[in-house]
N, C-alpha and C. Protein backbone atom coordinates (compact mmCIF):
# COMPACT_ATOMS: atom_id res chain seq x y z
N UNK A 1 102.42 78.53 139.72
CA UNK A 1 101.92 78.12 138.42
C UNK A 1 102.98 78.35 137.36
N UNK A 2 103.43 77.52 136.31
CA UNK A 2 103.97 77.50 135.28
C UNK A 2 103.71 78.34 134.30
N UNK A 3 102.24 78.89 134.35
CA UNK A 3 102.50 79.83 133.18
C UNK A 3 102.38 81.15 134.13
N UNK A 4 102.42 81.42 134.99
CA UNK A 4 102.41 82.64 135.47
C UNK A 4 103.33 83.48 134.58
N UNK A 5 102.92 84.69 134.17
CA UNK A 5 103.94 85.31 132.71
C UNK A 5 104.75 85.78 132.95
N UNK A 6 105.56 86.49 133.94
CA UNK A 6 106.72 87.01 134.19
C UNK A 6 107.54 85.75 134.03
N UNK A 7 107.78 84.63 135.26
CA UNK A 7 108.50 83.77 135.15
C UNK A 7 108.38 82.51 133.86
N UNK A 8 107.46 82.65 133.31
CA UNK A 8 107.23 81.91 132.16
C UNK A 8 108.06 82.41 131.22
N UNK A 9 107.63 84.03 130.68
CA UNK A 9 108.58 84.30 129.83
C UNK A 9 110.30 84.66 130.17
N UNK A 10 110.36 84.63 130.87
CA UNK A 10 111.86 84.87 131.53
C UNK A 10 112.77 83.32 131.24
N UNK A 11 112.49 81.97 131.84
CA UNK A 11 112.29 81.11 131.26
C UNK A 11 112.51 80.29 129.92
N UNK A 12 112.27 81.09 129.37
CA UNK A 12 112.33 80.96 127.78
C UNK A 12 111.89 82.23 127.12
N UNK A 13 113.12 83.02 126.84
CA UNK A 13 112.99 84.20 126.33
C UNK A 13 114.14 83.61 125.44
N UNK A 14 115.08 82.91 125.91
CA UNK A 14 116.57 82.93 125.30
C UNK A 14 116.06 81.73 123.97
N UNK A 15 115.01 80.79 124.17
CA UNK A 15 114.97 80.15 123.04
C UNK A 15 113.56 80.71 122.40
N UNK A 16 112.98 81.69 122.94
CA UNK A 16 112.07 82.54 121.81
C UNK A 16 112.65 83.37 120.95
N UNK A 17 113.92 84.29 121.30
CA UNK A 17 114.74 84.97 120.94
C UNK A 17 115.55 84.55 119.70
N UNK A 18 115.80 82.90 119.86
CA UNK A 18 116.34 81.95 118.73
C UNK A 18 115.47 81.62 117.73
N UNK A 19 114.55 81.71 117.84
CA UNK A 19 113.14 81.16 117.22
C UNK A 19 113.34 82.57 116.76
N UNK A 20 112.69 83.48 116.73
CA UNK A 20 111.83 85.01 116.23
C UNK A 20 113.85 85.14 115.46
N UNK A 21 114.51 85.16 115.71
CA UNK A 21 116.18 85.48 114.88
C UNK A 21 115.70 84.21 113.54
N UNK A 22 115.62 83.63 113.70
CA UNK A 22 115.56 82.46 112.52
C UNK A 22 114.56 82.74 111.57
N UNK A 23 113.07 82.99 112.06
CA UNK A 23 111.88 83.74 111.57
C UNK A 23 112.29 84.84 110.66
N UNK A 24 112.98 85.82 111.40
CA UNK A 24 113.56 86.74 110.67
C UNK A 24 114.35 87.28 109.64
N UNK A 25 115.47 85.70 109.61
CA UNK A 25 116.64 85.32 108.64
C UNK A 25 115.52 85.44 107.49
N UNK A 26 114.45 84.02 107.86
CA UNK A 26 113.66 83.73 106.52
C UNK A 26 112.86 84.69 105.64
N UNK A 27 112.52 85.72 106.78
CA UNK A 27 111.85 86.86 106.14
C UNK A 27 113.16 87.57 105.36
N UNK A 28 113.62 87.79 105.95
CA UNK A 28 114.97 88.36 105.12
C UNK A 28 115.05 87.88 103.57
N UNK A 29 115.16 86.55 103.44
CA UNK A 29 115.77 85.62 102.33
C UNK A 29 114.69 85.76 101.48
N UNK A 30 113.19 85.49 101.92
CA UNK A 30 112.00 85.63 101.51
C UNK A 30 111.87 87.09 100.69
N UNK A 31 111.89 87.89 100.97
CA UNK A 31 111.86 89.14 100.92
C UNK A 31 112.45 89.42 99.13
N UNK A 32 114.03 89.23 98.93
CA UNK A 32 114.82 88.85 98.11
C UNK A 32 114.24 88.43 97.32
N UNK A 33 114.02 86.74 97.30
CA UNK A 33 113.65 85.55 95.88
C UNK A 33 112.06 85.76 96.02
N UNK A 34 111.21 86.32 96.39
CA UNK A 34 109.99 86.35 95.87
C UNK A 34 109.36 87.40 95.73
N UNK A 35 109.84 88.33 96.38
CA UNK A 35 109.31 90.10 96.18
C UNK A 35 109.58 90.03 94.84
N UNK A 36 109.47 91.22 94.13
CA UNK A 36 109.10 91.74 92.75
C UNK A 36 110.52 92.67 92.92
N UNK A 37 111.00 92.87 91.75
CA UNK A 37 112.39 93.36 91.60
C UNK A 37 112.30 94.82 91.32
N UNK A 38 111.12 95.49 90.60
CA UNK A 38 111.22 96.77 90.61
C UNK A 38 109.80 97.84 91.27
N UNK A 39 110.08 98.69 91.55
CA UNK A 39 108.52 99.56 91.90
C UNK A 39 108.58 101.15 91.63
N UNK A 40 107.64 101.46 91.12
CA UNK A 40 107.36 102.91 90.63
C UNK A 40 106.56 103.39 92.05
N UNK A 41 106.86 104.54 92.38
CA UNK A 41 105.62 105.20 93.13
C UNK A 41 105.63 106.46 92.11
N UNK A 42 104.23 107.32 92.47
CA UNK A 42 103.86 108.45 91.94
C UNK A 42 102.46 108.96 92.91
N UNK A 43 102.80 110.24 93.40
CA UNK A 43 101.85 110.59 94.33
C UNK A 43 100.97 111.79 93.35
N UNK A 44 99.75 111.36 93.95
CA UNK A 44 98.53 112.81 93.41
C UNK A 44 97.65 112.98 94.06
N UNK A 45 97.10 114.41 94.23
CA UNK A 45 96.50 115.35 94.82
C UNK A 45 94.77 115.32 94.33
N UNK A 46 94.17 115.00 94.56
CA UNK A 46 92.75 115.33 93.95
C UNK A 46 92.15 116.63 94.32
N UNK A 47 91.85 117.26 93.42
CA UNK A 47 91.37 118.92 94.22
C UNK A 47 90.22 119.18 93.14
N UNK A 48 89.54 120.25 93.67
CA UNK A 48 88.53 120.70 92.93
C UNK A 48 88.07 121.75 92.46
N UNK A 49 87.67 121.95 91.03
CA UNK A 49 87.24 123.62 90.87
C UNK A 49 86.41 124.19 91.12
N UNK A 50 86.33 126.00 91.21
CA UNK A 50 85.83 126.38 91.96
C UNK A 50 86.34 126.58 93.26
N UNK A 51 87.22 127.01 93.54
CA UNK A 51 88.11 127.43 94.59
C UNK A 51 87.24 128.86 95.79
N UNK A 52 87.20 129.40 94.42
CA UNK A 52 86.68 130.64 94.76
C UNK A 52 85.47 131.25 95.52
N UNK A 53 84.81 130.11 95.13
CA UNK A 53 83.42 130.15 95.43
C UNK A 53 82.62 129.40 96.62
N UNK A 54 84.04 128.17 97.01
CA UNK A 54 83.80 127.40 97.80
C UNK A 54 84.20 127.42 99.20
N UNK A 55 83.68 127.47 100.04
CA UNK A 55 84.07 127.56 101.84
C UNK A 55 85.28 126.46 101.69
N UNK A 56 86.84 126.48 102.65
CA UNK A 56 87.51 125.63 102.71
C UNK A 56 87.26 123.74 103.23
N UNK A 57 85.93 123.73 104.11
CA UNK A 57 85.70 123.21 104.89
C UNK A 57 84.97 121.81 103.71
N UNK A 58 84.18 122.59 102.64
CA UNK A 58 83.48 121.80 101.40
C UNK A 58 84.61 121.43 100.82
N UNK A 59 85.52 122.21 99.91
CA UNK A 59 86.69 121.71 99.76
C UNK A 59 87.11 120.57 99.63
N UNK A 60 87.43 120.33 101.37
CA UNK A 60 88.26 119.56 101.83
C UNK A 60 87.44 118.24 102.05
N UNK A 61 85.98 118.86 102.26
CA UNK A 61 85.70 116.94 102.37
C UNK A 61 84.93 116.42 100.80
N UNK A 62 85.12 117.65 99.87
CA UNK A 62 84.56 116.91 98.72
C UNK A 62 86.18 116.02 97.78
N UNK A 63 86.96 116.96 98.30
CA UNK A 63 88.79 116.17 97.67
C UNK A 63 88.63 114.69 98.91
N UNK A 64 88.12 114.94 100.11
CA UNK A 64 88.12 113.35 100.38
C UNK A 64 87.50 112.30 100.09
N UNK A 65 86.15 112.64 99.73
CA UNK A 65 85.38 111.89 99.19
C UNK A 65 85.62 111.25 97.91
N UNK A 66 86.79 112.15 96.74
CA UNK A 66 86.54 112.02 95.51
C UNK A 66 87.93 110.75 95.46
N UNK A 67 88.24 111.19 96.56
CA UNK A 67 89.84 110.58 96.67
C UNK A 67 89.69 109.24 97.48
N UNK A 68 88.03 109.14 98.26
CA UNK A 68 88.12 107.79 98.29
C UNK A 68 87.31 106.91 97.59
N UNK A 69 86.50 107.27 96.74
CA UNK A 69 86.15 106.35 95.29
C UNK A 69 87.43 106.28 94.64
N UNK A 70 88.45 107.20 94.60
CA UNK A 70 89.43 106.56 93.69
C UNK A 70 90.11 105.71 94.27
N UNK A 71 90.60 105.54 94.82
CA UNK A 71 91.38 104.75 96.15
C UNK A 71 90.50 103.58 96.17
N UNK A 72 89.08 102.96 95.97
CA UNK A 72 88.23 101.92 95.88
C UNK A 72 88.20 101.54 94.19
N UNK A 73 88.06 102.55 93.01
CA UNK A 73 87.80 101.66 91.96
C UNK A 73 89.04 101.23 91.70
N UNK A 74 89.91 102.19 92.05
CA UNK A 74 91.41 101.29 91.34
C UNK A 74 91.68 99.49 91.67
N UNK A 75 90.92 99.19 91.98
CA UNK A 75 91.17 97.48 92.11
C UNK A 75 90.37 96.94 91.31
N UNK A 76 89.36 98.03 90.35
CA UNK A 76 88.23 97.22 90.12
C UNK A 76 88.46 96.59 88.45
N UNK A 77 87.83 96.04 88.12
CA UNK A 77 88.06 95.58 86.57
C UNK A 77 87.54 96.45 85.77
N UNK A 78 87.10 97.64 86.11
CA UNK A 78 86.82 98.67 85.21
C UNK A 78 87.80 99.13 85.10
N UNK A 79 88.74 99.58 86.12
CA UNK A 79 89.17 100.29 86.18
C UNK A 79 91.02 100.09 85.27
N UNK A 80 90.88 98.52 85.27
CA UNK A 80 91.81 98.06 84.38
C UNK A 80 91.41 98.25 83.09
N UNK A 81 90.10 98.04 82.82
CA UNK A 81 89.60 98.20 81.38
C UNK A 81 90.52 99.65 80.84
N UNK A 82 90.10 100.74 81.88
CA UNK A 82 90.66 101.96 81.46
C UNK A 82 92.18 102.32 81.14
N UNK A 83 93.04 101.43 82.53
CA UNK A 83 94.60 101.34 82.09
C UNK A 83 94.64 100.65 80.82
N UNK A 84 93.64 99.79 80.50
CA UNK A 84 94.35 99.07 78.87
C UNK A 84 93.70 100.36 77.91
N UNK A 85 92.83 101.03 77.74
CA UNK A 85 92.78 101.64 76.83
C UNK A 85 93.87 102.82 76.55
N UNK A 86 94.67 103.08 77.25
CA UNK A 86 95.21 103.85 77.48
C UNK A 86 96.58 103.17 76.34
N UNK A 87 96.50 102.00 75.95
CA UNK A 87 97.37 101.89 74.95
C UNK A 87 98.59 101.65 75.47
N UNK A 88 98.91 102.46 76.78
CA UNK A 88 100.12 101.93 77.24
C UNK A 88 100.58 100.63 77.84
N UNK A 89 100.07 99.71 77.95
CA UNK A 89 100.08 98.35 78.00
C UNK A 89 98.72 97.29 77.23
N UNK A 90 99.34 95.96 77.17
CA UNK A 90 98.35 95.16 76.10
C UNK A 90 97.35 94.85 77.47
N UNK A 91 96.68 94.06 76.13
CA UNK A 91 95.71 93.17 77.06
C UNK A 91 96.06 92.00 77.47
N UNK A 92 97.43 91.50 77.46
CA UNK A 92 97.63 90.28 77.44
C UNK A 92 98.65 90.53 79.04
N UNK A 93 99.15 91.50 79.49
CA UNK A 93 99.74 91.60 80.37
C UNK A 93 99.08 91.45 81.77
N UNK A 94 98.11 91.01 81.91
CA UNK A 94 97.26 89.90 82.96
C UNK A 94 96.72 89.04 82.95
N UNK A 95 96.45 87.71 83.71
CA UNK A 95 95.51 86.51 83.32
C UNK A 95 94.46 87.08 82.68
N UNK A 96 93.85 86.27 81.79
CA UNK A 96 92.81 86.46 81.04
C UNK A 96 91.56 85.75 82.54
N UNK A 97 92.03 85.11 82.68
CA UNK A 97 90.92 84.68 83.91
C UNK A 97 90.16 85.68 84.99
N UNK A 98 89.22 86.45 85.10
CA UNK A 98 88.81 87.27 85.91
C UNK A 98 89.32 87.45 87.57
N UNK A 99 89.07 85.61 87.59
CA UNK A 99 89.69 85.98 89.66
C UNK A 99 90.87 86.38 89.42
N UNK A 100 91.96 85.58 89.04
CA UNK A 100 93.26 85.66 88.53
C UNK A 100 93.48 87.19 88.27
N UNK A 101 93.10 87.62 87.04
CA UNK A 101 93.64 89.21 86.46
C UNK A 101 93.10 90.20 88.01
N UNK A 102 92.32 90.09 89.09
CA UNK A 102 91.95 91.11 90.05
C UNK A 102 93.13 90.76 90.72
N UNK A 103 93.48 89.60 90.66
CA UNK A 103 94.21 89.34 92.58
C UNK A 103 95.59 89.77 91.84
N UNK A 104 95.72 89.31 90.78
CA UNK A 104 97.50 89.61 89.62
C UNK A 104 97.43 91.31 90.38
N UNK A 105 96.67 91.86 89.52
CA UNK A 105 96.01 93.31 89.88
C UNK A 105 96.79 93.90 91.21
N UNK A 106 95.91 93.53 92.01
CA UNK A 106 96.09 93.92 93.28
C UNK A 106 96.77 93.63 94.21
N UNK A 107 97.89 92.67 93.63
CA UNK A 107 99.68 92.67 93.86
C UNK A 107 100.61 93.21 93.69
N UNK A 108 99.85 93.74 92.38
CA UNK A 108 101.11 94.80 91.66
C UNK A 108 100.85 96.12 91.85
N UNK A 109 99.89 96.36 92.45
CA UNK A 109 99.32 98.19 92.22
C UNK A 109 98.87 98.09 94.15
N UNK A 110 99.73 98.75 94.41
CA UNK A 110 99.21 98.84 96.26
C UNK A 110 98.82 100.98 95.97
N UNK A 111 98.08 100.96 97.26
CA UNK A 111 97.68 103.01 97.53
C UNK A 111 98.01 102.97 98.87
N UNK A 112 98.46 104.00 98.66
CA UNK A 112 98.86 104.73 100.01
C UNK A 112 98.08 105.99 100.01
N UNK A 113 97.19 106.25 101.10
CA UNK A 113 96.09 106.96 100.88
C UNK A 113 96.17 108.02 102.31
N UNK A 114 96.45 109.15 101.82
CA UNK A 114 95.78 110.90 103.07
C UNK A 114 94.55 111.50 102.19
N UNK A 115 93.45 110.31 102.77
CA UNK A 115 92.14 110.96 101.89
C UNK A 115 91.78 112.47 102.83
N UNK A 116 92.10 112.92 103.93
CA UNK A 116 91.91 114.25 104.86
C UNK A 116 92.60 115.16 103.88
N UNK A 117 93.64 114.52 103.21
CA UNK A 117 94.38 116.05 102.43
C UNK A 117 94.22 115.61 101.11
N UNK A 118 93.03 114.62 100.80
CA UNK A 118 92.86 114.33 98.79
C UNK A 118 94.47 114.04 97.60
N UNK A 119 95.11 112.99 98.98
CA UNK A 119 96.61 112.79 98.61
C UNK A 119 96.17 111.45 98.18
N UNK A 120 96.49 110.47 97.46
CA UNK A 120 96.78 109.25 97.20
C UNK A 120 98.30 108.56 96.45
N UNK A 121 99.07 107.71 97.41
CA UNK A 121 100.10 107.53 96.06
C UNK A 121 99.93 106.12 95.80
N UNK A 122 100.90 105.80 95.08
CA UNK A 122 100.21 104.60 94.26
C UNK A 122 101.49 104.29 93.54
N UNK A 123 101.78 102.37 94.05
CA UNK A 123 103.30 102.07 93.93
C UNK A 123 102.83 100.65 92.91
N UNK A 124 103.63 100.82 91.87
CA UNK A 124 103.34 99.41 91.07
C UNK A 124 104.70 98.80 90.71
N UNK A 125 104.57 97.76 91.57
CA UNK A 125 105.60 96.55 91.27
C UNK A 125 105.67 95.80 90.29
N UNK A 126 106.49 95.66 89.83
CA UNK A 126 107.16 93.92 89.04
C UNK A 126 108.09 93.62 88.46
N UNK A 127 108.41 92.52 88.19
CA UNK A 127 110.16 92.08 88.03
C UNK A 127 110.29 92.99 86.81
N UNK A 128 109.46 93.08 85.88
CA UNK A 128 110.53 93.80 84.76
C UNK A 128 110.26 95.67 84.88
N UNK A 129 111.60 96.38 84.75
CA UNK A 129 111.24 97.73 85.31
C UNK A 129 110.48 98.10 84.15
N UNK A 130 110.85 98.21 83.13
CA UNK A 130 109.66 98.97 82.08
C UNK A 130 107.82 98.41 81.82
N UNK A 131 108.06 97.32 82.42
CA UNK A 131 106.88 96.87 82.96
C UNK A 131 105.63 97.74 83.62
N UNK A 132 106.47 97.87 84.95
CA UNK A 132 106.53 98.59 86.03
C UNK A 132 106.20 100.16 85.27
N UNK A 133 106.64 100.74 85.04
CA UNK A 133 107.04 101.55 84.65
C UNK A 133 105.69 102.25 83.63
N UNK A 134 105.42 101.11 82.40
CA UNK A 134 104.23 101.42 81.76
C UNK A 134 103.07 101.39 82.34
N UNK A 135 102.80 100.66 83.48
CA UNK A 135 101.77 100.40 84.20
C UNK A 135 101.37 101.49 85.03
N UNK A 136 102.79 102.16 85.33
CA UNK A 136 102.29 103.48 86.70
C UNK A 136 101.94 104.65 85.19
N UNK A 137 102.83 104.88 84.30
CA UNK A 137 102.29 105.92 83.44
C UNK A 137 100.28 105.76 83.11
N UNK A 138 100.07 104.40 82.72
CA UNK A 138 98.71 104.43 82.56
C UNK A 138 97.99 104.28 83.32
N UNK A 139 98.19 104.54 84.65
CA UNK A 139 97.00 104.64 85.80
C UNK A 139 97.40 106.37 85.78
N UNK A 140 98.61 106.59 85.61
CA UNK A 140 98.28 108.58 85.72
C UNK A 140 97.42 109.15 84.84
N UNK A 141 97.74 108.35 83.40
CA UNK A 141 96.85 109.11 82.29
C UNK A 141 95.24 109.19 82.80
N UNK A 142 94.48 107.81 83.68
CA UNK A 142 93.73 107.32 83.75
C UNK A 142 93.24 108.24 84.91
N UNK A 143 93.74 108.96 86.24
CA UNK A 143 93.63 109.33 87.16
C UNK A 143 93.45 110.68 86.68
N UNK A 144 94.51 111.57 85.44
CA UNK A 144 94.70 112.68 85.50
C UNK A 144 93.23 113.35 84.28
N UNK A 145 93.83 112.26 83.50
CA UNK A 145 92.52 112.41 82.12
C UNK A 145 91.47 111.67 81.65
N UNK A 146 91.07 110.57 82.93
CA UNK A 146 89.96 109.92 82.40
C UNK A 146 89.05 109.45 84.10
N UNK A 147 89.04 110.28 84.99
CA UNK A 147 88.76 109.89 86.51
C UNK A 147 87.29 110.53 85.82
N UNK A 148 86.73 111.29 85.18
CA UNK A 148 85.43 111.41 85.34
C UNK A 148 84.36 110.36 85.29
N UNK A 149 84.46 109.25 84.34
CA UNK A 149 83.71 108.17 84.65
C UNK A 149 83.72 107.66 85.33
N UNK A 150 84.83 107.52 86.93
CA UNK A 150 84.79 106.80 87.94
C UNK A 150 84.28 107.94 88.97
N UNK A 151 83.76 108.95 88.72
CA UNK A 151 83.52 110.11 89.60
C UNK A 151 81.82 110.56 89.35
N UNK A 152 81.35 110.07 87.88
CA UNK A 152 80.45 110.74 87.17
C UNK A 152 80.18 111.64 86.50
N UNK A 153 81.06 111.98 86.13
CA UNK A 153 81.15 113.15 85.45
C UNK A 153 81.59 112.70 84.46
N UNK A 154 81.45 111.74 83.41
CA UNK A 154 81.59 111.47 82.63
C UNK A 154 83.05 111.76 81.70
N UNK A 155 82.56 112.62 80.73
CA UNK A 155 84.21 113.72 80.18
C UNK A 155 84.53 114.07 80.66
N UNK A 156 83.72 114.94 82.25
CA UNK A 156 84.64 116.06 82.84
C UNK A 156 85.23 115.89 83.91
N UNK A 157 86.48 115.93 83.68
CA UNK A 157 87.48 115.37 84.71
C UNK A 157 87.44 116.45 86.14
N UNK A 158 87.60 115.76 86.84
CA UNK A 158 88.03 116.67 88.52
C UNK A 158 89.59 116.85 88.53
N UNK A 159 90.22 117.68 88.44
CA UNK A 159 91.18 118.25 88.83
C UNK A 159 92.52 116.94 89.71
N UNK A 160 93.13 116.55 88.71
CA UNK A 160 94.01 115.19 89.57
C UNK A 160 95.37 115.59 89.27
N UNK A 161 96.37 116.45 90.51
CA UNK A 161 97.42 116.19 89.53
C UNK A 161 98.56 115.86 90.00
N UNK A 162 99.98 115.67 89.88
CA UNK A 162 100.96 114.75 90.26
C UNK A 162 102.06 115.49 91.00
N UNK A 163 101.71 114.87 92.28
CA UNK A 163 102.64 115.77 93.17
C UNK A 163 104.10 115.44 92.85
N UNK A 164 104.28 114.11 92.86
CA UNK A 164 105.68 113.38 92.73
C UNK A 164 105.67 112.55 92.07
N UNK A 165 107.12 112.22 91.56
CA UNK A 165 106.75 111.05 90.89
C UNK A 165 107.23 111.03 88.63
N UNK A 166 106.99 109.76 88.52
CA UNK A 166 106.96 108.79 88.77
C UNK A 166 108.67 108.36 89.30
N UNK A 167 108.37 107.82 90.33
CA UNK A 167 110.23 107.14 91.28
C UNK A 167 110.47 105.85 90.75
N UNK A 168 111.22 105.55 90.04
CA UNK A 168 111.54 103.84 90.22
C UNK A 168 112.98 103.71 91.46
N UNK A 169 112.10 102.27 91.70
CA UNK A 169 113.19 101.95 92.63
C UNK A 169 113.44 100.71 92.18
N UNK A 170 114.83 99.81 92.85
CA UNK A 170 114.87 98.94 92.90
C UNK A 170 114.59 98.18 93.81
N UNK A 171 114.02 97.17 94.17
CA UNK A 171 113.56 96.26 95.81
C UNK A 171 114.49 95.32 96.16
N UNK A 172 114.60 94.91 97.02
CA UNK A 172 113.59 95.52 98.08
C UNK A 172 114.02 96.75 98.96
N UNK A 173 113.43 97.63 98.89
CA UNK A 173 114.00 98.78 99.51
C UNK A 173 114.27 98.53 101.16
N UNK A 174 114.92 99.74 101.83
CA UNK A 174 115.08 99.61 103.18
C UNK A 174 114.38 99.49 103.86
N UNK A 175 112.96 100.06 103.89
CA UNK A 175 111.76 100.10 104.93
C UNK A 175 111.38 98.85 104.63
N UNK A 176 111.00 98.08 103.38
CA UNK A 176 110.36 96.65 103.06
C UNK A 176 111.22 95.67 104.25
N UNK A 177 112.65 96.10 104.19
CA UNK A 177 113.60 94.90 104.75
C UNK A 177 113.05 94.66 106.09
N UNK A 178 113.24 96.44 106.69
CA UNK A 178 113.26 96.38 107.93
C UNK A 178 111.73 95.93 108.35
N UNK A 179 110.82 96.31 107.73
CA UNK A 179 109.55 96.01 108.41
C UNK A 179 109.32 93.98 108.54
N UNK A 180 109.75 93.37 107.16
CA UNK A 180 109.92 92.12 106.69
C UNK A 180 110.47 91.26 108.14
N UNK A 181 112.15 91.98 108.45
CA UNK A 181 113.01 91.65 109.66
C UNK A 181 112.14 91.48 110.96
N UNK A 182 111.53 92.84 111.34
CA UNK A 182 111.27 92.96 112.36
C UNK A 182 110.17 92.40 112.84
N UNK A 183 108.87 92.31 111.97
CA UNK A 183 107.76 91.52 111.57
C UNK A 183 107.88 89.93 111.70
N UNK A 184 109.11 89.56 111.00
CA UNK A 184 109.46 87.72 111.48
C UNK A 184 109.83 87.68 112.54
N UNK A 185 110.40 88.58 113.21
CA UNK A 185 110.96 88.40 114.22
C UNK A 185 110.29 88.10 115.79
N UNK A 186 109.15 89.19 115.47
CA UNK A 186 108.12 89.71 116.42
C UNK A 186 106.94 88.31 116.29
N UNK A 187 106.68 88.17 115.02
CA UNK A 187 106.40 86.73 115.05
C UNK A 187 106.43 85.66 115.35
N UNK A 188 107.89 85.34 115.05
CA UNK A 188 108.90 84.29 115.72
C UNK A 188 109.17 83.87 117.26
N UNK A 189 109.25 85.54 117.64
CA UNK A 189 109.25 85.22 119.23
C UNK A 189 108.06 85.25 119.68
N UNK A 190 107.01 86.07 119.48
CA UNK A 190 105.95 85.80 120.44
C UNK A 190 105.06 84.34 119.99
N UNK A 191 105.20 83.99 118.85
CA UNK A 191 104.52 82.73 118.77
C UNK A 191 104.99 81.65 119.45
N UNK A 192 106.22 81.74 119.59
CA UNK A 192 106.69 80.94 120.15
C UNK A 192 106.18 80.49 121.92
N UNK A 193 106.32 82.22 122.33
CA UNK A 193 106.11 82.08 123.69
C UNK A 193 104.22 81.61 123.44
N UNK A 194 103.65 81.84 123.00
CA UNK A 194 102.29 81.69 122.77
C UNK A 194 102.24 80.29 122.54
N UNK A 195 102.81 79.44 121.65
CA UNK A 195 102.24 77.63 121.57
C UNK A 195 103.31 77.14 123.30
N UNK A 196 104.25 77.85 123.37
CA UNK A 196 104.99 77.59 125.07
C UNK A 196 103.54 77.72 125.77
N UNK A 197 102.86 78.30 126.11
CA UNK A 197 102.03 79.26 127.05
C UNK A 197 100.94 78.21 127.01
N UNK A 198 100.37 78.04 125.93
CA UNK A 198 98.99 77.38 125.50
C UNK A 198 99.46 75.49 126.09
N UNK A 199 100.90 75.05 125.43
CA UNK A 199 101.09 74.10 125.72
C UNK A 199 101.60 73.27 127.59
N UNK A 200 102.10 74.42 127.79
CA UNK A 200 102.04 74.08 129.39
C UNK A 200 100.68 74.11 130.23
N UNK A 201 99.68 75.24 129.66
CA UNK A 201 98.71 75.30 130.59
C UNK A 201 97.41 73.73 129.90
N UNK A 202 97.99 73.34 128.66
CA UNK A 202 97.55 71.99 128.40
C UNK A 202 98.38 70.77 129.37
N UNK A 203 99.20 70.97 129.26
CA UNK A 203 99.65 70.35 130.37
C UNK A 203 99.46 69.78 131.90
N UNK A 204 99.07 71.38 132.74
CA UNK A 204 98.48 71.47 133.89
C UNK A 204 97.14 71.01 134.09
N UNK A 205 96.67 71.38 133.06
CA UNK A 205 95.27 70.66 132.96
C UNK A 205 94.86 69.15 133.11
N UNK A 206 95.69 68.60 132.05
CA UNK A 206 95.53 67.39 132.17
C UNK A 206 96.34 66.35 133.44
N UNK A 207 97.15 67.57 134.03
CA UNK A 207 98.04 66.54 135.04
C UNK A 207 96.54 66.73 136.91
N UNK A 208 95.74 67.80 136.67
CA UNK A 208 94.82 68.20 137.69
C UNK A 208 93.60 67.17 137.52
N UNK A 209 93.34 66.95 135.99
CA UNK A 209 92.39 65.82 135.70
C UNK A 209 92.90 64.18 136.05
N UNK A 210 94.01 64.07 135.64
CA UNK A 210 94.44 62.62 136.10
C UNK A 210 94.78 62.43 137.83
């Protein structure tokens, strides 16, 4: 049989290999002219008071819990409401259009989340660095001095505070490249062998029917 997979992919490995390299160029190039030119990260800790009083075990799953409502409203349009009050950016620095200003949103602001240790960091992209830049300051103000309304607690804030941070970088950094590279690549070749695979055993088929 033709697609039997050892000799199938053996076969054509050398022009999957050409395929997934080309895939990869583009991710490369891609990467460059349409990624976002600058990114802030800033990591924080959510913890809680009352240390003293509390078994480690409560602790630890009330900092996860608190750390994953935050990690959920930050996409939300409240939760932008709050970065604009914060003065450090206008209101005009997202579509005015609702779908538009969430998805703008949630391009520019990615989390990286250890809700087990009440860690969250939180990287905001975009071409202009002070951009960038004002945007990560007013989600800290928002995280450090105004998380009680996304928690319930209204005024009283839970304990948020900044492990690291704020980093600017410039992009695309090394890990973006390599994951970008390796990702087209892995793409490139196995799709390849995959419409190979699908298209021969279309093949066999129709040569058993005629």
């Amino acid at each position: 049989m033709e697609h039997s997979t050892l000799p199938f992919v053996l076969r054509r490995w050398r022009k999957a290999t050409f395929v997934g390299v080309m895939v990869a160029s583009l991710s490369f190039v891609a990467v460059f002219v349409f990624g976002p030119d600058y990114s802030v990260r800033t990591d924080y800790l959510v913890s809680q008071d009352g240390a003293m009083t509390k078994d480690y075990y409560s602790l630890t799953r009330s900092a996860e819990y608190m750390s994953r409502i935050l990690t959920e409203v930050t996409g939300s349009e409240r939760f932008i409401d709050a970065v604009i009050e914060t003065g450090k950016v206008g209101q005009d620095f997202l579509p005015s259009d609702k779908r538009e200003r969430l998805a703008s949103w949630r391009r520019m602001v990615r989390i990286d989340k250890k809700l087990d240790l009440g860690i969250i960091g939180v990287t905001v992209s975009a071409d202009d660095m002070k951009s960038a830049q004002k945007v990560s300051l007013a989600i800290s103000q928002v995280f450090t001095e105004r998380n009680g309304r996304f928690l319930g607690g209204g005024d009283a804030n839970v304990p948020v505070t900044i492990l690291s941070g704020p980093i600017t970088e410039r992009n695309p950094s090394a890990i973006r490249i390599a994951i970008a590279v390796l990702g087209g690549f892995a793409v490139g070749f196995f799709g390849y062998l995959l419409r190979s695979f699908v298209a021969s055993m279309f093949r066999e088929t129709k040569d058993h029917v005629s």
